[in-house]
PDB file of N, CA and C in Angstrom:
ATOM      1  N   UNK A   1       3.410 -14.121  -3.312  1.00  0.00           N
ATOM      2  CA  UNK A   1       4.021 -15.274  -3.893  1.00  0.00           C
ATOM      3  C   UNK A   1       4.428 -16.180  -2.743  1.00  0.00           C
ATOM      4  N   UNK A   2       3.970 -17.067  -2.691  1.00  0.00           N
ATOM      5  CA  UNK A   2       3.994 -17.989  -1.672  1.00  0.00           C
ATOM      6  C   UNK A   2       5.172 -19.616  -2.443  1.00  0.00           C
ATOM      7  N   UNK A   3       6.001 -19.724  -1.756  1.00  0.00           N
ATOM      8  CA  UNK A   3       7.268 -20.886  -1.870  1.00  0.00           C
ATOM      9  C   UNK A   3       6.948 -22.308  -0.992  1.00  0.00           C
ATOM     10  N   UNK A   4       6.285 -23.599  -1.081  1.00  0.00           N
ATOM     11  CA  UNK A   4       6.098 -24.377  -0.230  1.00  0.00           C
ATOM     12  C   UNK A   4       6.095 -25.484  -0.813  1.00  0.00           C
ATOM     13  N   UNK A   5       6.655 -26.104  -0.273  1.00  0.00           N
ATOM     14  CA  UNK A   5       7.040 -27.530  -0.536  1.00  0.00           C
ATOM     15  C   UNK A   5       6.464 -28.852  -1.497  1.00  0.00           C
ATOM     16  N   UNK A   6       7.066 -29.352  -1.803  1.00  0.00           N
ATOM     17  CA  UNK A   6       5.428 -30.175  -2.823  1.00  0.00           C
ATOM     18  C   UNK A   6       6.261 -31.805  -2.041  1.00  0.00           C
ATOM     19  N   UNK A   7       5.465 -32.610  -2.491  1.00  0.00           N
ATOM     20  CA  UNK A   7       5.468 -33.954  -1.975  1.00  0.00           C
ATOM     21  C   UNK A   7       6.493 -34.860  -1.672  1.00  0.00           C
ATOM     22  N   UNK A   8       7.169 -34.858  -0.590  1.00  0.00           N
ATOM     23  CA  UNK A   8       8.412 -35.630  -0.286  1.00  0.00           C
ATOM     24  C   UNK A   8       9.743 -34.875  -0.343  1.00  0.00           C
ATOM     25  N   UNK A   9       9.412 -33.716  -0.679  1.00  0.00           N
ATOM     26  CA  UNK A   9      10.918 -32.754  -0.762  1.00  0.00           C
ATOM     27  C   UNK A   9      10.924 -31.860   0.481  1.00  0.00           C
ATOM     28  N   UNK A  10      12.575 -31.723   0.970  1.00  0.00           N
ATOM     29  CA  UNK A  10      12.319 -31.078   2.313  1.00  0.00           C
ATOM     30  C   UNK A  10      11.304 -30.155   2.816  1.00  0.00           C
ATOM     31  N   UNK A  11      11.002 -29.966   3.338  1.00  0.00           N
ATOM     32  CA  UNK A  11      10.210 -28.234   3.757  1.00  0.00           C
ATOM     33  C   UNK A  11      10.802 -27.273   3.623  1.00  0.00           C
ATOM     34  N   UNK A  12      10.182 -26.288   2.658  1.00  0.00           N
ATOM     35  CA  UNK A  12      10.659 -24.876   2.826  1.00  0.00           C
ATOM     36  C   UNK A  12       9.198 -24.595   2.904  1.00  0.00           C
ATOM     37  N   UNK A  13       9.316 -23.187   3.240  1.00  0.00           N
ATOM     38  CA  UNK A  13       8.151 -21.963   3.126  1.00  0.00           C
ATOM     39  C   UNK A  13       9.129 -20.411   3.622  1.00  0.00           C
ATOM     40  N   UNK A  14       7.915 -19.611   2.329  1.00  0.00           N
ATOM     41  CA  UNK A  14       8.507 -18.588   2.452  1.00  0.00           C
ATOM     42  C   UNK A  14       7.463 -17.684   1.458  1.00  0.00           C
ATOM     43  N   UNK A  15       7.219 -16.359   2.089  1.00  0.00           N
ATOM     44  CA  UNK A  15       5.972 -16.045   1.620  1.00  0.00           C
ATOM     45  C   UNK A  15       5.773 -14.647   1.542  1.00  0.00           C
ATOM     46  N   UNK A  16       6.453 -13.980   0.237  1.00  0.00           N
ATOM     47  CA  UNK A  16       5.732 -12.269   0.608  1.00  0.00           C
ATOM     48  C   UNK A  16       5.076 -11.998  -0.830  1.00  0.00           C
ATOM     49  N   UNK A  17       4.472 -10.676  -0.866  1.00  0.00           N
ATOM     50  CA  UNK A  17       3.345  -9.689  -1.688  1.00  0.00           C
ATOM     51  C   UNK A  17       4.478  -8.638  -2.118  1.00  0.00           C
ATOM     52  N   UNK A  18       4.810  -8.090  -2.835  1.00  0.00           N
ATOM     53  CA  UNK A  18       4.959  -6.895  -3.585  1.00  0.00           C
ATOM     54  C   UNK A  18       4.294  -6.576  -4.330  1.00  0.00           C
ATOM     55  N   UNK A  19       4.397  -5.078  -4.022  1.00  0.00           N
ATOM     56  CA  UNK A  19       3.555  -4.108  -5.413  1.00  0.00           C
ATOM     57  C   UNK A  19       4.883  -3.268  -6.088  1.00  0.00           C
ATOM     58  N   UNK A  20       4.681  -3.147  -7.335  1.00  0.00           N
ATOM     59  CA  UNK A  20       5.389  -2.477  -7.999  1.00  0.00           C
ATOM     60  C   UNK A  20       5.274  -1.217  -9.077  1.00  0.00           C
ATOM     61  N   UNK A  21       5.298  -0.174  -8.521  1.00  0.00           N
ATOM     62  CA  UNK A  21       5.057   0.971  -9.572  1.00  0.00           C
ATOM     63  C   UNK A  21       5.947   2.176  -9.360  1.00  0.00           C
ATOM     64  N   UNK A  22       5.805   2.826 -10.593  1.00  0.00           N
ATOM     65  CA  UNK A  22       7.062   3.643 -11.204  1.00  0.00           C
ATOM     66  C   UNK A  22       7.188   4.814 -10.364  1.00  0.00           C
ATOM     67  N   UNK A  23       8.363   5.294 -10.266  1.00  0.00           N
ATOM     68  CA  UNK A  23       8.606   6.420  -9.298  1.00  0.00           C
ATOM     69  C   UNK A  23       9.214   7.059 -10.776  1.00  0.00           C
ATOM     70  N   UNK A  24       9.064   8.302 -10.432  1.00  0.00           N
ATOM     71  CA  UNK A  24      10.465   9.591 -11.166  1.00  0.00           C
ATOM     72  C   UNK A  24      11.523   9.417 -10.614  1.00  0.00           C
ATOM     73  N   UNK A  25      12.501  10.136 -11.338  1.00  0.00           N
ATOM     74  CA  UNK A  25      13.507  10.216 -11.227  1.00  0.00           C
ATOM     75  C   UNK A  25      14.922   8.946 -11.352  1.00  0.00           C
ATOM     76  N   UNK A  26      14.386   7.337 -11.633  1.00  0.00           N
ATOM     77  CA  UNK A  26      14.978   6.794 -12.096  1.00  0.00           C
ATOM     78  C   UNK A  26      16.090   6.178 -11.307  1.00  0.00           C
ATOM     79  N   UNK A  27      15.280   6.347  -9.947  1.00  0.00           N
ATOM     80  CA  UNK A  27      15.887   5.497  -8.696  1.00  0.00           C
ATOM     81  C   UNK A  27      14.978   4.279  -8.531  1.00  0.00           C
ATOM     82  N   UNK A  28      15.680   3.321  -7.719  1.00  0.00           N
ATOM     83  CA  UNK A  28      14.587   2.214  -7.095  1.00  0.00           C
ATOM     84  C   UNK A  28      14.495   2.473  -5.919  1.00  0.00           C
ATOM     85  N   UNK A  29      13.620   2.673  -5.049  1.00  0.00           N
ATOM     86  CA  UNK A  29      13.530   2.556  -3.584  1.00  0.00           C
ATOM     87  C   UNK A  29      12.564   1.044  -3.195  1.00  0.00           C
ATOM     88  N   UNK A  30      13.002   0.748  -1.932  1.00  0.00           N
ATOM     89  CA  UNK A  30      12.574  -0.280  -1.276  1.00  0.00           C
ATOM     90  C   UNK A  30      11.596  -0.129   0.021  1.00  0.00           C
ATOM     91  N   UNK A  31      10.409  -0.468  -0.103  1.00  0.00           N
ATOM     92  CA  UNK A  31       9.482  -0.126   1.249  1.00  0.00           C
ATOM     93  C   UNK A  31       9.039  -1.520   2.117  1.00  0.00           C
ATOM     94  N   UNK A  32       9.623  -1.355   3.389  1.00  0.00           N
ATOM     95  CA  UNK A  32       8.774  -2.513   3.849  1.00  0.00           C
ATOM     96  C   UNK A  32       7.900  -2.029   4.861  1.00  0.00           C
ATOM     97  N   UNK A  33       6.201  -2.003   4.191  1.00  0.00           N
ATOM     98  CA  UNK A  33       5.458  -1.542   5.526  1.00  0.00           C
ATOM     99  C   UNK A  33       5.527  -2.147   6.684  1.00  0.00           C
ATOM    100  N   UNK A  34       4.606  -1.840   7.407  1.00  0.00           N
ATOM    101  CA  UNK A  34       4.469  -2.181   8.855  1.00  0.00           C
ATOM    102  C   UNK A  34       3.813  -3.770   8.723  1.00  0.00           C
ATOM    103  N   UNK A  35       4.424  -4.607   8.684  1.00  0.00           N
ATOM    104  CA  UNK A  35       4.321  -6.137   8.401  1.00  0.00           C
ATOM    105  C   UNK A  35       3.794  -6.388   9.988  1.00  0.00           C
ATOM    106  N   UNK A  36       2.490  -7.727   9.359  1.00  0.00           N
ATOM    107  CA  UNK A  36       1.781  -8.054  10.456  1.00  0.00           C
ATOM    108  C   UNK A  36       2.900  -9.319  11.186  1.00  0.00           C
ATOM    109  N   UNK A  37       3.796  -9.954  10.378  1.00  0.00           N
ATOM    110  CA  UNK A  37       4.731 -10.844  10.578  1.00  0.00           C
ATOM    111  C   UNK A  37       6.022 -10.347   9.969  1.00  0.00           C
ATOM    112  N   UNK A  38       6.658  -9.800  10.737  1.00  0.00           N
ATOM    113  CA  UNK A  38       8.350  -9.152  10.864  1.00  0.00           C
ATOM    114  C   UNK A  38       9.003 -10.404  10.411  1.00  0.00           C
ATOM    115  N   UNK A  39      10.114  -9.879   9.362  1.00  0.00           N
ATOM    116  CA  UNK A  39      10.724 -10.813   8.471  1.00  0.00           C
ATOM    117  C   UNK A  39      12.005 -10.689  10.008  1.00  0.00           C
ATOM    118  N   UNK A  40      12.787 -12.153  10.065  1.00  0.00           N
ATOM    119  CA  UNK A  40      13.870 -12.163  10.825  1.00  0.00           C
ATOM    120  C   UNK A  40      15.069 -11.032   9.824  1.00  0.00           C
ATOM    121  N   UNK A  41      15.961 -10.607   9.937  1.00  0.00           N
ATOM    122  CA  UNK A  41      16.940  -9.902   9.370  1.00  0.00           C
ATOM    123  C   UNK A  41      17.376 -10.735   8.745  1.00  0.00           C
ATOM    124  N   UNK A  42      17.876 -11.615   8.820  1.00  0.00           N
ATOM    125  CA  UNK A  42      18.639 -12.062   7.188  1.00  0.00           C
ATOM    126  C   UNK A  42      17.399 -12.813   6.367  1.00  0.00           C
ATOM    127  N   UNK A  43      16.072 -12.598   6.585  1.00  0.00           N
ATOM    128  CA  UNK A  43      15.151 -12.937   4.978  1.00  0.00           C
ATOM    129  C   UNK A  43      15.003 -11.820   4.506  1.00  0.00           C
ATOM    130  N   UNK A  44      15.144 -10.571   5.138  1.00  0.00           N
ATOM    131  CA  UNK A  44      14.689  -9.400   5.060  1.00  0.00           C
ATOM    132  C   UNK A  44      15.926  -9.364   3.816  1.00  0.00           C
ATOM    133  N   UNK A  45      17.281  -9.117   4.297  1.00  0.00           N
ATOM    134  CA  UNK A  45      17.902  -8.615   3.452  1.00  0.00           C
ATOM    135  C   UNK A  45      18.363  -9.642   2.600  1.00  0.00           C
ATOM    136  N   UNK A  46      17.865 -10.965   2.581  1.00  0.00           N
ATOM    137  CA  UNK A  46      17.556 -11.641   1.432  1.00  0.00           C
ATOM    138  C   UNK A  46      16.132 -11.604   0.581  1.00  0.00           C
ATOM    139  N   UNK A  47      15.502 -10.868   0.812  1.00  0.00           N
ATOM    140  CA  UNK A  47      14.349 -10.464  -0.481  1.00  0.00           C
ATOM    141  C   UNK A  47      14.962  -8.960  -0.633  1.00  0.00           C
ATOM    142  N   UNK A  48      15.449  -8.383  -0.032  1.00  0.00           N
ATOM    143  CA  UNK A  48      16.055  -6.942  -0.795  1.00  0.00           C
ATOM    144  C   UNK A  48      17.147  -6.909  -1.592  1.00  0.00           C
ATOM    145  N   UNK A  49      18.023  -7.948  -1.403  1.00  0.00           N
ATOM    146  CA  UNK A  49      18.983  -8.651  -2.570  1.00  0.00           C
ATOM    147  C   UNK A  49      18.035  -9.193  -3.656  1.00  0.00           C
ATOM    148  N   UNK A  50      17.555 -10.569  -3.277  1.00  0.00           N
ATOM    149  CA  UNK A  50      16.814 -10.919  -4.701  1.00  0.00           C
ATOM    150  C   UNK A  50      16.279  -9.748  -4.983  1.00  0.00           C
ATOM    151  N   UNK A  51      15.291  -8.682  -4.787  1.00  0.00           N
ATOM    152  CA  UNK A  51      14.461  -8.307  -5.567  1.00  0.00           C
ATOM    153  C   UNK A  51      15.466  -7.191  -6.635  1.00  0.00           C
ATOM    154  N   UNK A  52      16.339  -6.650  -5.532  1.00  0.00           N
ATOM    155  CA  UNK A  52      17.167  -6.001  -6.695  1.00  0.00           C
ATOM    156  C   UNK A  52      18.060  -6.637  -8.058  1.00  0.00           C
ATOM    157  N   UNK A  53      18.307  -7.878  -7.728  1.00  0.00           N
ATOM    158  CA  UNK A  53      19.000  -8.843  -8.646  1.00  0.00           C
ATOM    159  C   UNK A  53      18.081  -8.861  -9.768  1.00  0.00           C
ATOM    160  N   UNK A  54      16.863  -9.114  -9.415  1.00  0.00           N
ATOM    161  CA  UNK A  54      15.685  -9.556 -10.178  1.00  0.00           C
ATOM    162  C   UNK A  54      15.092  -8.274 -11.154  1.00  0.00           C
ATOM    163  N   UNK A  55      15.206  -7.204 -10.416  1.00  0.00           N
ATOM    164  CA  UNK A  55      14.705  -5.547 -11.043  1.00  0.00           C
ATOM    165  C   UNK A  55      15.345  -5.719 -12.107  1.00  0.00           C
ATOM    166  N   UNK A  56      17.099  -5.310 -11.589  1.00  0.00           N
ATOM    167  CA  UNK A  56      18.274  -5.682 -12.788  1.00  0.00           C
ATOM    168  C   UNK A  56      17.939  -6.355 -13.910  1.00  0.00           C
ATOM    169  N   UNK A  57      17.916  -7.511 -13.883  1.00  0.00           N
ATOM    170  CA  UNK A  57      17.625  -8.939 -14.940  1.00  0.00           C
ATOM    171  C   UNK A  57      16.837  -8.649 -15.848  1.00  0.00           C
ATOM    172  N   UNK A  58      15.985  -7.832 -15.221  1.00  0.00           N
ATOM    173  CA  UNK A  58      14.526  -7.939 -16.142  1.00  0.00           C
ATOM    174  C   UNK A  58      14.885  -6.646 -16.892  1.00  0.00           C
ATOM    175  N   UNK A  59      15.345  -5.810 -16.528  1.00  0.00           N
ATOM    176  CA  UNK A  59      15.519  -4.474 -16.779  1.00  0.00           C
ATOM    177  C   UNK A  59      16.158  -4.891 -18.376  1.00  0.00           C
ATOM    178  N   UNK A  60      17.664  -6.034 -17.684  1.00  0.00           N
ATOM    179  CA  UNK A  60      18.492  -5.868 -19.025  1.00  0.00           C
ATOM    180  C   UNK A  60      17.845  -6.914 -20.018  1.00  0.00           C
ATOM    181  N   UNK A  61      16.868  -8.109 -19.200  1.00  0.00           N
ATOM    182  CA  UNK A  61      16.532  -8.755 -20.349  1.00  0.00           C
ATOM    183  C   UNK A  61      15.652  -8.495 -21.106  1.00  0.00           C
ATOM    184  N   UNK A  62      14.508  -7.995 -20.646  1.00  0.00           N
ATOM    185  CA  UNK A  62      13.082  -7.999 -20.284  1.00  0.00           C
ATOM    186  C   UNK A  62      12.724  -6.146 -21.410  1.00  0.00           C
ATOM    187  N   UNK A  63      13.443  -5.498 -20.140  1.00  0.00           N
ATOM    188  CA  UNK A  63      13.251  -4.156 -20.700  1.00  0.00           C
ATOM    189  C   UNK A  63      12.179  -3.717 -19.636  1.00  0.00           C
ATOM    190  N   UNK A  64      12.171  -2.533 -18.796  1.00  0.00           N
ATOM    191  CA  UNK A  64      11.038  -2.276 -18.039  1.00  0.00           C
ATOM    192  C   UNK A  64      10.105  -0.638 -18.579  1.00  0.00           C
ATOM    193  N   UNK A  65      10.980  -0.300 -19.874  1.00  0.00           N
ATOM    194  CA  UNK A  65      10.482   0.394 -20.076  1.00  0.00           C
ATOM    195  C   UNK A  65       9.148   0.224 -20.599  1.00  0.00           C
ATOM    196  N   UNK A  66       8.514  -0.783 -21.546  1.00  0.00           N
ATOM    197  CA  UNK A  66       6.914  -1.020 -21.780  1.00  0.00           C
ATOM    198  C   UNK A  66       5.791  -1.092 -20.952  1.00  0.00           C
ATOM    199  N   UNK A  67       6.667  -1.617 -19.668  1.00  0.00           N
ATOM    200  CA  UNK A  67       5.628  -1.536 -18.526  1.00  0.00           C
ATOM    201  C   UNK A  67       6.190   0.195 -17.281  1.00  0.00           C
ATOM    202  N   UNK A  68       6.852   0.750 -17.369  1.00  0.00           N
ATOM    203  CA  UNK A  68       6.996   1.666 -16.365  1.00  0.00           C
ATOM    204  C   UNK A  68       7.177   3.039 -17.313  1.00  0.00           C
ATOM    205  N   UNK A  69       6.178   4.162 -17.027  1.00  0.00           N
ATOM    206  CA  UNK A  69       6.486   5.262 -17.994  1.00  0.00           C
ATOM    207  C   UNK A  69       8.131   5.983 -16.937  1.00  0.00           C
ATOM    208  N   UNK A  70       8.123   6.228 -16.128  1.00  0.00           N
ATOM    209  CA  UNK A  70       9.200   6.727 -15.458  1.00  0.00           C
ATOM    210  C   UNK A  70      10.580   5.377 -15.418  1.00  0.00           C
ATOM    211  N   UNK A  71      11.584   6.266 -14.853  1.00  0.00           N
ATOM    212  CA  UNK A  71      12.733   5.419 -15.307  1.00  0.00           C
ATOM    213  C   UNK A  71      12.816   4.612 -14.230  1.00  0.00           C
ATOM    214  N   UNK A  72      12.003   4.931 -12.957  1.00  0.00           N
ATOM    215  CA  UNK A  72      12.412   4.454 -11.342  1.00  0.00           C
ATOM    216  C   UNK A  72      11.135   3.918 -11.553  1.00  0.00           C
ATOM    217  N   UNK A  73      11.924   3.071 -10.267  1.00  0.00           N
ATOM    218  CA  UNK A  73      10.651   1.439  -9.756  1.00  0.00           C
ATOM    219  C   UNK A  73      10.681   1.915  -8.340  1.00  0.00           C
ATOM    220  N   UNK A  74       9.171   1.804  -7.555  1.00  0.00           N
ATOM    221  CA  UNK A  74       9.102   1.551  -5.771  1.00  0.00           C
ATOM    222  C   UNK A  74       8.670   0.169  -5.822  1.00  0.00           C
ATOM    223  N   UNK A  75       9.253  -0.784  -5.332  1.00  0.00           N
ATOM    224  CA  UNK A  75       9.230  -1.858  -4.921  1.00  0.00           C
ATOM    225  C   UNK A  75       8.491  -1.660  -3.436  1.00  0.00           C
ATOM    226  N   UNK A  76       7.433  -2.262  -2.574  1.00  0.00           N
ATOM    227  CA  UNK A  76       6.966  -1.867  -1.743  1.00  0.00           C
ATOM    228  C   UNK A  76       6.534  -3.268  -1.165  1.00  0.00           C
ATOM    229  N   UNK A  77       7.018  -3.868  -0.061  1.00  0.00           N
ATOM    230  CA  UNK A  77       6.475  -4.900   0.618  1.00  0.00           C
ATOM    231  C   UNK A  77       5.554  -5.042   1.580  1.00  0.00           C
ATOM    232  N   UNK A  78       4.668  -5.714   1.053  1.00  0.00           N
ATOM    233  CA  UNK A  78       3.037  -5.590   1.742  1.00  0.00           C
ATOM    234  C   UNK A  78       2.643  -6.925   2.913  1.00  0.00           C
ATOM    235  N   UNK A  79       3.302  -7.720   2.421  1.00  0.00           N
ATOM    236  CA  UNK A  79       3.491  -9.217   3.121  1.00  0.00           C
ATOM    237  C   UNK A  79       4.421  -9.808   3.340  1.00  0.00           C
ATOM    238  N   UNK A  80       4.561 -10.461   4.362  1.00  0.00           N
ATOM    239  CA  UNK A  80       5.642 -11.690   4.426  1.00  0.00           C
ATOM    240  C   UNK A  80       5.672 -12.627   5.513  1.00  0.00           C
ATOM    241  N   UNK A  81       5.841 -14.017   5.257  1.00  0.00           N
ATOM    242  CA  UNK A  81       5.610 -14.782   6.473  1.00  0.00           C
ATOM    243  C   UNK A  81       6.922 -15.963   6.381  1.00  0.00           C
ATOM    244  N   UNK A  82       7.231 -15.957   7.555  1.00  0.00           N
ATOM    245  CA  UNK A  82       8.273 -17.083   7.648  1.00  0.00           C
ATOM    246  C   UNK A  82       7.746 -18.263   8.420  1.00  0.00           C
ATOM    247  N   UNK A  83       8.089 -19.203   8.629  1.00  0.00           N
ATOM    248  CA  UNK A  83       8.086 -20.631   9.264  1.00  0.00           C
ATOM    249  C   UNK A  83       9.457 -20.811  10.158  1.00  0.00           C
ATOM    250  N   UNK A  84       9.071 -21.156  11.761  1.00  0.00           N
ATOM    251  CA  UNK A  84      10.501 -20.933  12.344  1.00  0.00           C
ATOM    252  C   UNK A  84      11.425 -22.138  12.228  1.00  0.00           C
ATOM    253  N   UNK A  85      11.097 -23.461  11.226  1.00  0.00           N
ATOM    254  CA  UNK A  85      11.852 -24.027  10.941  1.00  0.00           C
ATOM    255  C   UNK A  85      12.131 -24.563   9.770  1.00  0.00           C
ATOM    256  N   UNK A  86      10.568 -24.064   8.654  1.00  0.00           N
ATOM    257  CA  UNK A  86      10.767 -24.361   7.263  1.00  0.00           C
ATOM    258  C   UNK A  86      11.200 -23.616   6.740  1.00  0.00           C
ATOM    259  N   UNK A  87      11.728 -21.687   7.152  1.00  0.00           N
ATOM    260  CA  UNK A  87      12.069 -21.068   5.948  1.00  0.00           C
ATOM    261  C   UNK A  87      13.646 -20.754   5.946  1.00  0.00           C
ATOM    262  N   UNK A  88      14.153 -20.780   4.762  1.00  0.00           N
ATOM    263  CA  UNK A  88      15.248 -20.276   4.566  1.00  0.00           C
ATOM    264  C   UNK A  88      15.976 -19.442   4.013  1.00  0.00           C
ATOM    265  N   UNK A  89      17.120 -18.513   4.078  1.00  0.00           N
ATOM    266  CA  UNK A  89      17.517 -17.364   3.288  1.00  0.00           C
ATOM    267  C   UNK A  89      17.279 -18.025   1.626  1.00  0.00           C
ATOM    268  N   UNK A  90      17.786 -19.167   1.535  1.00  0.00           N
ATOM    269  CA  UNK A  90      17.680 -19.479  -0.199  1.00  0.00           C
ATOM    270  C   UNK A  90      16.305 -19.742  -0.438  1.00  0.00           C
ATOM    271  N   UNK A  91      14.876 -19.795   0.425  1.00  0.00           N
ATOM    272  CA  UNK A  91      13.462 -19.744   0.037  1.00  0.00           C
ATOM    273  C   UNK A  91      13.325 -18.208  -0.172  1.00  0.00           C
ATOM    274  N   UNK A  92      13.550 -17.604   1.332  1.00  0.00           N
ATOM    275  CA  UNK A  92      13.179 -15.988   0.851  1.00  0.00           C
ATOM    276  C   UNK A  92      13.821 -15.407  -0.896  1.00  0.00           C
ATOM    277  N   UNK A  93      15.246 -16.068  -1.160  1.00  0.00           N
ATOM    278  CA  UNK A  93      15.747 -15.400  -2.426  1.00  0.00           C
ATOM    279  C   UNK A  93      14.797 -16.037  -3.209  1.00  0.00           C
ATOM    280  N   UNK A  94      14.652 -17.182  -3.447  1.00  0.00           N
ATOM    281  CA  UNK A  94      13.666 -17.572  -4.726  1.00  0.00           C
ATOM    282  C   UNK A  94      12.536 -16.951  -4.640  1.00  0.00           C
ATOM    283  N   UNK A  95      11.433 -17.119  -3.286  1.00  0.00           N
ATOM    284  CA  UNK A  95      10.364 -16.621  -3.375  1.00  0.00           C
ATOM    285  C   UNK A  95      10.197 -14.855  -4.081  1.00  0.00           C
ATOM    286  N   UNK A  96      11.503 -14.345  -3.619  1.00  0.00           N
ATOM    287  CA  UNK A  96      11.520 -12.480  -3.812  1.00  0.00           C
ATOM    288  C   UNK A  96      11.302 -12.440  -5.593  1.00  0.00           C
ATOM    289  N   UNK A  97      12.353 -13.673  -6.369  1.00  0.00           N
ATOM    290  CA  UNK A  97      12.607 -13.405  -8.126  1.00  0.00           C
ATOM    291  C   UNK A  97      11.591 -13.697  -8.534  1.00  0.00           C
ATOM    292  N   UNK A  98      10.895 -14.864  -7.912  1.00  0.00           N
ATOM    293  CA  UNK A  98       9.003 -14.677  -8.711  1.00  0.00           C
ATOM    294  C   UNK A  98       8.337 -14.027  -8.493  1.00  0.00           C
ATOM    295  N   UNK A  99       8.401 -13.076  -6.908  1.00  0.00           N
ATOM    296  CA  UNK A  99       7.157 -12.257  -7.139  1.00  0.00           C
ATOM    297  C   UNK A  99       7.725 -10.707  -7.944  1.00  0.00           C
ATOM    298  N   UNK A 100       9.192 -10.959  -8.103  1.00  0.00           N
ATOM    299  CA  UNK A 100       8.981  -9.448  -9.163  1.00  0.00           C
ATOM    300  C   UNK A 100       8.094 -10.277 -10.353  1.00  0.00           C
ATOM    301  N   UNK A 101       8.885 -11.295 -11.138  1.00  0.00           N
ATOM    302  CA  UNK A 101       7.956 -11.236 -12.023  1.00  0.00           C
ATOM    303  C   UNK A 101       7.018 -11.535 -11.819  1.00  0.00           C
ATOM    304  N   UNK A 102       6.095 -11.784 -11.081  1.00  0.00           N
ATOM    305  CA  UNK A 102       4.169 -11.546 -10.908  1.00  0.00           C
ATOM    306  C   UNK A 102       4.121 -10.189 -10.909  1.00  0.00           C
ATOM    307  N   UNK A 103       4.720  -9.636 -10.339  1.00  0.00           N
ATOM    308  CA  UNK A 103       4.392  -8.265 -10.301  1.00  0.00           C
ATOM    309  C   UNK A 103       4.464  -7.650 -11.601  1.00  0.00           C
ATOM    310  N   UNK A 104       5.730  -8.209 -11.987  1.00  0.00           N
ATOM    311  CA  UNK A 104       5.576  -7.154 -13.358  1.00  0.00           C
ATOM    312  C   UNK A 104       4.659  -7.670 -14.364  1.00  0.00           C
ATOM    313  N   UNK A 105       4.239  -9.126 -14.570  1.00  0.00           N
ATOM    314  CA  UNK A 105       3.220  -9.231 -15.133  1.00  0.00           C
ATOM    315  C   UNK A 105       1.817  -8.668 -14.990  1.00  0.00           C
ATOM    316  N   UNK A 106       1.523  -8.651 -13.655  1.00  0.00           N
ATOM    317  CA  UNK A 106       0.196  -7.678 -13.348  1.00  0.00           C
ATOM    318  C   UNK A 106       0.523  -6.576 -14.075  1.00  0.00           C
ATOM    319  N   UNK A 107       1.477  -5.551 -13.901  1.00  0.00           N
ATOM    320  CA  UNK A 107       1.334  -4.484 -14.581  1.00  0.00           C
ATOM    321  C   UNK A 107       0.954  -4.168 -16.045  1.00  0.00           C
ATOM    322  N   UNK A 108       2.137  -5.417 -16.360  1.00  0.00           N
ATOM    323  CA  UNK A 108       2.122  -5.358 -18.038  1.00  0.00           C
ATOM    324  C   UNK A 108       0.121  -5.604 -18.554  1.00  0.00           C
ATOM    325  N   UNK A 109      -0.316  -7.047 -17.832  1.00  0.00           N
ATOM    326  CA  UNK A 109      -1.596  -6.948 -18.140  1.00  0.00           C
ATOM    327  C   UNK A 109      -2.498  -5.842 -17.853  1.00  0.00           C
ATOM    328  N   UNK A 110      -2.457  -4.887 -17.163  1.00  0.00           N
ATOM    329  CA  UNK A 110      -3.183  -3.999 -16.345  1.00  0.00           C
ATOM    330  C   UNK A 110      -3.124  -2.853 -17.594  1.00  0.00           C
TER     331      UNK A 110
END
């Protein structure tokens, strides 16, 4: 899920991939592989905030049980790219709440 600017509005960018599938036991864990572009520390632990905010939300609005047979989610980060002067902690949070839901839409369609 890629966050970037559209015509005449400041610059942001902000840019990661999650995959999302069900673990046992009815925990969430958080993975960030070996990223070809290292998130600075505070986008980092601003997409591990959003995404948990976002798990939540959906959980209570959404319901994740139709799409996850187990009660636990691995959230697993595959991508991410920053800009050293367009991105910001409030791009990384937005960019993190859409790609849960892409993610969970892939699943649901899948």
């Amino acid at each position: 899920m890629r966050l970037s600017p559209s015509t005449g509005a400041q610059p942001v960018y902000a840019e990661i991939v999650v995959d999302i599938e069900p673990l046992e036991g009815g925990t969430t864990e958080f993975e960030f592989v070996s990223l070809a572009h290292p998130l600075r520390a505070e986008f980092a632990a601003a997409v591990e905030s959003s995404l948990r905010d976002e798990l939540n939300s959906q959980v209570a609005t959404r319901g994740l049980s139709s799409v996850f047979e187990g009660a636990g989610v691995r959230v697993t980060l595959t991508t991410a790219r920053s800009h050293d002067v367009d991105s910001s902690v409030s791009a990384f949070l937005t960019v993190a709440r859409l790609a849960v839901r892409a993610a969970i839409e892939r699943r649901r369609r899948s």
